[in-house]
C-alpha atoms as a PDB file:
ATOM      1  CA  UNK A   1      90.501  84.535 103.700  1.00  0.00           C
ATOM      2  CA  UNK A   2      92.464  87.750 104.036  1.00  0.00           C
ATOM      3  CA  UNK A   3      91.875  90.981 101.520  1.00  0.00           C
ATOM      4  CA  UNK A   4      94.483  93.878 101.026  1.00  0.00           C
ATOM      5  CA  UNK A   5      93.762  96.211  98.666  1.00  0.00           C
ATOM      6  CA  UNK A   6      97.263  97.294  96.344  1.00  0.00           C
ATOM      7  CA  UNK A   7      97.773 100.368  93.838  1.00  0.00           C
ATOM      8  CA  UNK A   8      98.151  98.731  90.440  1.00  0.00           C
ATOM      9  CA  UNK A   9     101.992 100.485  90.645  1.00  0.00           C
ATOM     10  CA  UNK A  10     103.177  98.307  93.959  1.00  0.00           C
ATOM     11  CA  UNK A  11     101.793  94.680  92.309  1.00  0.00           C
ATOM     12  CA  UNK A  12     104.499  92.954  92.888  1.00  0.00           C
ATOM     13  CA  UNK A  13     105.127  93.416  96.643  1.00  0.00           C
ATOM     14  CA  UNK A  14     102.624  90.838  97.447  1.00  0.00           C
ATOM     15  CA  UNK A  15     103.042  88.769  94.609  1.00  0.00           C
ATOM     16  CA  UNK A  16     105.698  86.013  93.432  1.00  0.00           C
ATOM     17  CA  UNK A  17     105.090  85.525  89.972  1.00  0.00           C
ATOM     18  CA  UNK A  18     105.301  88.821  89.414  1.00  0.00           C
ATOM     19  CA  UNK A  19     108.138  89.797  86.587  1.00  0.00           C
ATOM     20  CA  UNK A  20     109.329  92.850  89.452  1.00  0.00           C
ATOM     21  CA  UNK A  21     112.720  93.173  90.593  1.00  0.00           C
ATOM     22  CA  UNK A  22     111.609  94.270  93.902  1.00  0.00           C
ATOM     23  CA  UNK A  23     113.096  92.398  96.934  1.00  0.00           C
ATOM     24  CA  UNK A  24     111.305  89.219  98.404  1.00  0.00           C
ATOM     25  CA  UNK A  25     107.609  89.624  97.074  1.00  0.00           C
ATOM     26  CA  UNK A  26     104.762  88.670 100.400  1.00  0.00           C
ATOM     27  CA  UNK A  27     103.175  85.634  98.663  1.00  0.00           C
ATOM     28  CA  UNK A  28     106.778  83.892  98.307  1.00  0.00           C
ATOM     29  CA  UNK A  29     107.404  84.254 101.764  1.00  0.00           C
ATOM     30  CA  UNK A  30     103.926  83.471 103.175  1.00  0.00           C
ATOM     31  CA  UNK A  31     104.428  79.974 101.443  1.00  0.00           C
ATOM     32  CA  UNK A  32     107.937  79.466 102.590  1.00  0.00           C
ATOM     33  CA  UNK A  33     106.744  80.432 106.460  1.00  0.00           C
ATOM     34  CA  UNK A  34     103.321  77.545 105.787  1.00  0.00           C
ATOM     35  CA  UNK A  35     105.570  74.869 104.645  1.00  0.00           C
ATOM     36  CA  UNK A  36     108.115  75.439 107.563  1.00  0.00           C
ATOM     37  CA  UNK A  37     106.067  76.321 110.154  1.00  0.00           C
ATOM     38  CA  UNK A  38     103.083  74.130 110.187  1.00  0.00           C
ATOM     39  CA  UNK A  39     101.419  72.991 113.475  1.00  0.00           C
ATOM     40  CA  UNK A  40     103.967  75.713 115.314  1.00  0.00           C
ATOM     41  CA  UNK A  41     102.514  77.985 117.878  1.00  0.00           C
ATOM     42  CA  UNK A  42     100.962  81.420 116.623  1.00  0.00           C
ATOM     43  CA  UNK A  43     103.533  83.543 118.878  1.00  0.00           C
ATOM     44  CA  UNK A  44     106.205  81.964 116.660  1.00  0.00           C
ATOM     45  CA  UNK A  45     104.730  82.621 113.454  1.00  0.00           C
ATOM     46  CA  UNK A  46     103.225  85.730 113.317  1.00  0.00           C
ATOM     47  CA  UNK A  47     106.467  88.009 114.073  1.00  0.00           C
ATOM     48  CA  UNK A  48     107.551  86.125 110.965  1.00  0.00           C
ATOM     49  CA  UNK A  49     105.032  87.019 108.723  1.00  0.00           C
ATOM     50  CA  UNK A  50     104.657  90.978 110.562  1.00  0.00           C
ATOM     51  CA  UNK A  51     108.471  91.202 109.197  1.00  0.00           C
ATOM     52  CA  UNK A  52     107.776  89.976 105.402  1.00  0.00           C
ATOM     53  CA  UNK A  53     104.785  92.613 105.386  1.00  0.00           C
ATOM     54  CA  UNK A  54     106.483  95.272 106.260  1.00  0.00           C
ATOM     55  CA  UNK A  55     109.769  94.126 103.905  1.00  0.00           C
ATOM     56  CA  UNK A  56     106.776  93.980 101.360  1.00  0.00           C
ATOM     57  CA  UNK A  57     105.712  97.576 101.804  1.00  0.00           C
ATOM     58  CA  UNK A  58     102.270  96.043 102.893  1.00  0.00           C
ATOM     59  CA  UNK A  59      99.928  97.541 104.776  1.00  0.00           C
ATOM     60  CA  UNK A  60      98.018  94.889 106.911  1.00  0.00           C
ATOM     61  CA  UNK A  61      95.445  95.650 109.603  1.00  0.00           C
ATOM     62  CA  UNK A  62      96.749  93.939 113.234  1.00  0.00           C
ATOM     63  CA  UNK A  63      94.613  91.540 112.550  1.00  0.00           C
ATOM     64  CA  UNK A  64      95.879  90.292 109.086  1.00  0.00           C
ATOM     65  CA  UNK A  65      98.582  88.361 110.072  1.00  0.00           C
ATOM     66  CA  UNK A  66      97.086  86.940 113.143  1.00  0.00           C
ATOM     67  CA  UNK A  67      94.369  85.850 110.871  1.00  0.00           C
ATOM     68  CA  UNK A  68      97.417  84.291 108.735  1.00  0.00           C
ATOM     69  CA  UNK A  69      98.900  83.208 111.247  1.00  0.00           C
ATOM     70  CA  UNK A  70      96.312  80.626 112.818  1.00  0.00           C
ATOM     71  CA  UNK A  71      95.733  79.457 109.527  1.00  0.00           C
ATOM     72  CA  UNK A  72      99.631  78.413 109.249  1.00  0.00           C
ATOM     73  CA  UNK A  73      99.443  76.931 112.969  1.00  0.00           C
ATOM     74  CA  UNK A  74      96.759  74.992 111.950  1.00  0.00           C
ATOM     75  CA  UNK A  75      97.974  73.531 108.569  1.00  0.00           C
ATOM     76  CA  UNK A  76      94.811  74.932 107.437  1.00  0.00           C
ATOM     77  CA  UNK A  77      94.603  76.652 103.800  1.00  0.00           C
ATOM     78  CA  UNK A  78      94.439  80.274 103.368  1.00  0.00           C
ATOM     79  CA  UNK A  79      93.998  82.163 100.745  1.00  0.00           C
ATOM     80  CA  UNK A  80      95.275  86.120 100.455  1.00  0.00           C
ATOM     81  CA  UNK A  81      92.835  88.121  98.223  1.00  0.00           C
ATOM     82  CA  UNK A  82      94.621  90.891  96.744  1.00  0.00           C
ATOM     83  CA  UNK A  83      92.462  93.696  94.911  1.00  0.00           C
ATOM     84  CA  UNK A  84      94.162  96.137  93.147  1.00  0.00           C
ATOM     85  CA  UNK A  85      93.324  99.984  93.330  1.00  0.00           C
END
């Protein structure tokens, strides 16, 4: 399970629900990316998910989105803890 911390004003980068205008929120595109790239190789997917971080405004460790990544490749579940600061 991954952990990012968020200020309480940037909520809606990482999430979908959220009521934000703001451009393609993280957890939207982390399920699009699981559904379509199950069971691919972790090369493929992780420049993927690298891309909708940083079109997020997230700030993941290196080792986030490998983390992510793997989980994808392996059809396994993961879930993204997000705390808010």
């Amino acid at each position: 399970m991954g952990e990012i911390s968020v200020d309480r004003q940037h909520l809606d980068r990482p999430l979908a629900d959220s009521a934000s205008t703001y451009g393609a929120p993280y957890q939207q595109a982390f399920a699009e990316l699981a559904e379509a790239r199950r069971g691919r190789p972790v090369a493929e997917i992780l420049p993927l998910l690298r891309r909708a971080a940083d079109e997020a405004l997230l700030g993941f460790t290196d080792a986030d989105p490998r983390e992510q990544a793997e989980a994808i490749s392996a059809g396994e579940p993961y879930a993204l803890r997000v705390t808010v600061a």
